[in-house]
Protein backbone atom coordinates (compact mmCIF):
# COMPACT_ATOMS: atom_id res chain seq x y z
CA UNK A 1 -78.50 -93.07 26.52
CA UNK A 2 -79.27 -95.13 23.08
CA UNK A 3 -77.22 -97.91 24.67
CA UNK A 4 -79.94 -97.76 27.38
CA UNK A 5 -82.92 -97.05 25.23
CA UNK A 6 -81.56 -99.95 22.79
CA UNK A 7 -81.32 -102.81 25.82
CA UNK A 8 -84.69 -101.42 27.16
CA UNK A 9 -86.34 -102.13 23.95
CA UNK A 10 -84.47 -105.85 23.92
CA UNK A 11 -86.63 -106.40 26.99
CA UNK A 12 -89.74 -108.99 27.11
CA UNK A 13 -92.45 -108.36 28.92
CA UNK A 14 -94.79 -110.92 29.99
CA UNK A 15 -98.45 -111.06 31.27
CA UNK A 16 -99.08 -113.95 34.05
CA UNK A 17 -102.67 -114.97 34.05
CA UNK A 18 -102.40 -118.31 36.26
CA UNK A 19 -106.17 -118.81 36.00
CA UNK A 20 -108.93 -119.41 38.64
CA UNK A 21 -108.60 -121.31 41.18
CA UNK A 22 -112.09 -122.45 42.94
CA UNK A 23 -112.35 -122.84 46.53
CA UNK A 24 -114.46 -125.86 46.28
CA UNK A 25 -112.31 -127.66 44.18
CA UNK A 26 -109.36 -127.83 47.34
CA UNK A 27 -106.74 -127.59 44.57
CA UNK A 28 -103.26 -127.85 44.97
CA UNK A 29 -101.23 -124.89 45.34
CA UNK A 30 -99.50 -123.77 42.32
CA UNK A 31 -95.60 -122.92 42.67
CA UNK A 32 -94.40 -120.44 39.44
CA UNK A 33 -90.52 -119.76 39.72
CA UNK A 34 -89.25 -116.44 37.79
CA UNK A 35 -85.93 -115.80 36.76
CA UNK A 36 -84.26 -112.38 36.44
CA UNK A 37 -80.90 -111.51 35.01
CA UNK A 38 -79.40 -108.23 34.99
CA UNK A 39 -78.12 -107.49 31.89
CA UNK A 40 -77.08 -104.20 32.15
CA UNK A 41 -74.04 -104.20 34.54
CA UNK A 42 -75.54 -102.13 37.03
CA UNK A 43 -76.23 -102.97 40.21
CA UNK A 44 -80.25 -103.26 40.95
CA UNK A 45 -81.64 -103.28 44.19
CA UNK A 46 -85.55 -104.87 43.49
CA UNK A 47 -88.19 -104.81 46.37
CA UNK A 48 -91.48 -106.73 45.19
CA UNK A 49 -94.54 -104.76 46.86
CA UNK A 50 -98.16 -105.47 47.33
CA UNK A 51 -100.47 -102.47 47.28
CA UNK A 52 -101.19 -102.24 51.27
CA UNK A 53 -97.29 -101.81 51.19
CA UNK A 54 -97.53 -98.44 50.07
CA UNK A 55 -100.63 -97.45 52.20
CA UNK A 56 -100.41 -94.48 54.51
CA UNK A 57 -101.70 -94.98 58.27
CA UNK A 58 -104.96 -92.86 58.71
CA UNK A 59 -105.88 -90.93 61.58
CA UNK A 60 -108.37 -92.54 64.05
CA UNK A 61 -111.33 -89.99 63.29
CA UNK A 62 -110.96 -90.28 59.59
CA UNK A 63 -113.64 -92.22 57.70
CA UNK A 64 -111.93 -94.20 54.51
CA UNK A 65 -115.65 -95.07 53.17
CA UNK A 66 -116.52 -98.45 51.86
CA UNK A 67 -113.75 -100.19 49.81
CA UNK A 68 -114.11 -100.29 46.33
CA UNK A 69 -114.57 -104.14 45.05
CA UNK A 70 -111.11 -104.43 43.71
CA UNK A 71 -109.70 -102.57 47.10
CA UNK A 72 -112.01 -105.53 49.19
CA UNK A 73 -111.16 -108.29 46.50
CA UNK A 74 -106.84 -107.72 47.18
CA UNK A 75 -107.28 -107.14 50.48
CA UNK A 76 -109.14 -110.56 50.83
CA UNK A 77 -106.21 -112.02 49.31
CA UNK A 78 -103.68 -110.96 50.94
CA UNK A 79 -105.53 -111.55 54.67
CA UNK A 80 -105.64 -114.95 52.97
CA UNK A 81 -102.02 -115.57 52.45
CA UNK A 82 -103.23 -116.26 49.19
CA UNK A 83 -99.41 -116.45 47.69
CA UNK A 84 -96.46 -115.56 48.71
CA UNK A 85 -93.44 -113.60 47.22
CA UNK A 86 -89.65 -114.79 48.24
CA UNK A 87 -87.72 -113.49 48.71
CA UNK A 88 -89.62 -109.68 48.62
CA UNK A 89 -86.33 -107.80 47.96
CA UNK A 90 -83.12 -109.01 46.25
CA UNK A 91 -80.10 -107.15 44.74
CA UNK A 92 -79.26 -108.15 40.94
């Protein structure tokens, strides 16, 4: 368990803000590659998911409400095919 605790706190973490993109401008898509190593010697099975992934089907006669403007702003983007994640699940 301190092994564990010790590699966890070896870790970097790492905030991606690619910036903003306009519409108008017709820029070129942006490709960002990420590398991930297992250093741990377990085997990891990783499965990237976007928040509609985890979305529960509603009944017909139930009445969600109006989206929230975060809820409407990701689902804009990924109706959009905004980006794209590959591959979604991978074993490390």
């Amino acid at each position: 368990m301190v092994e564990a605790k010790a590699l966890e706190e070896n870790l970097k973490q790492y905030d991606w803000n690619l910036g903003y993109v306009s519409a108008k401008n017709k820029a070129r898509p942006r490709k960002v590659l990420i590398t991930v190593k297992n250093v741990g010697g377990t085997p990891l099975d990783y499965t990237f998911k976007f928040p509609s992934d985890n979305k529960v089907e509603e009944e017909l006669w139930a009445d969600p409400g109006e989206p929230t403007e975060e809820e409407a702003y990701e689902k804009a983007i990924l109706e959009n095919n905004i980006f794209q994640i590959r591959p979604k699940k991978w074993r490390l």
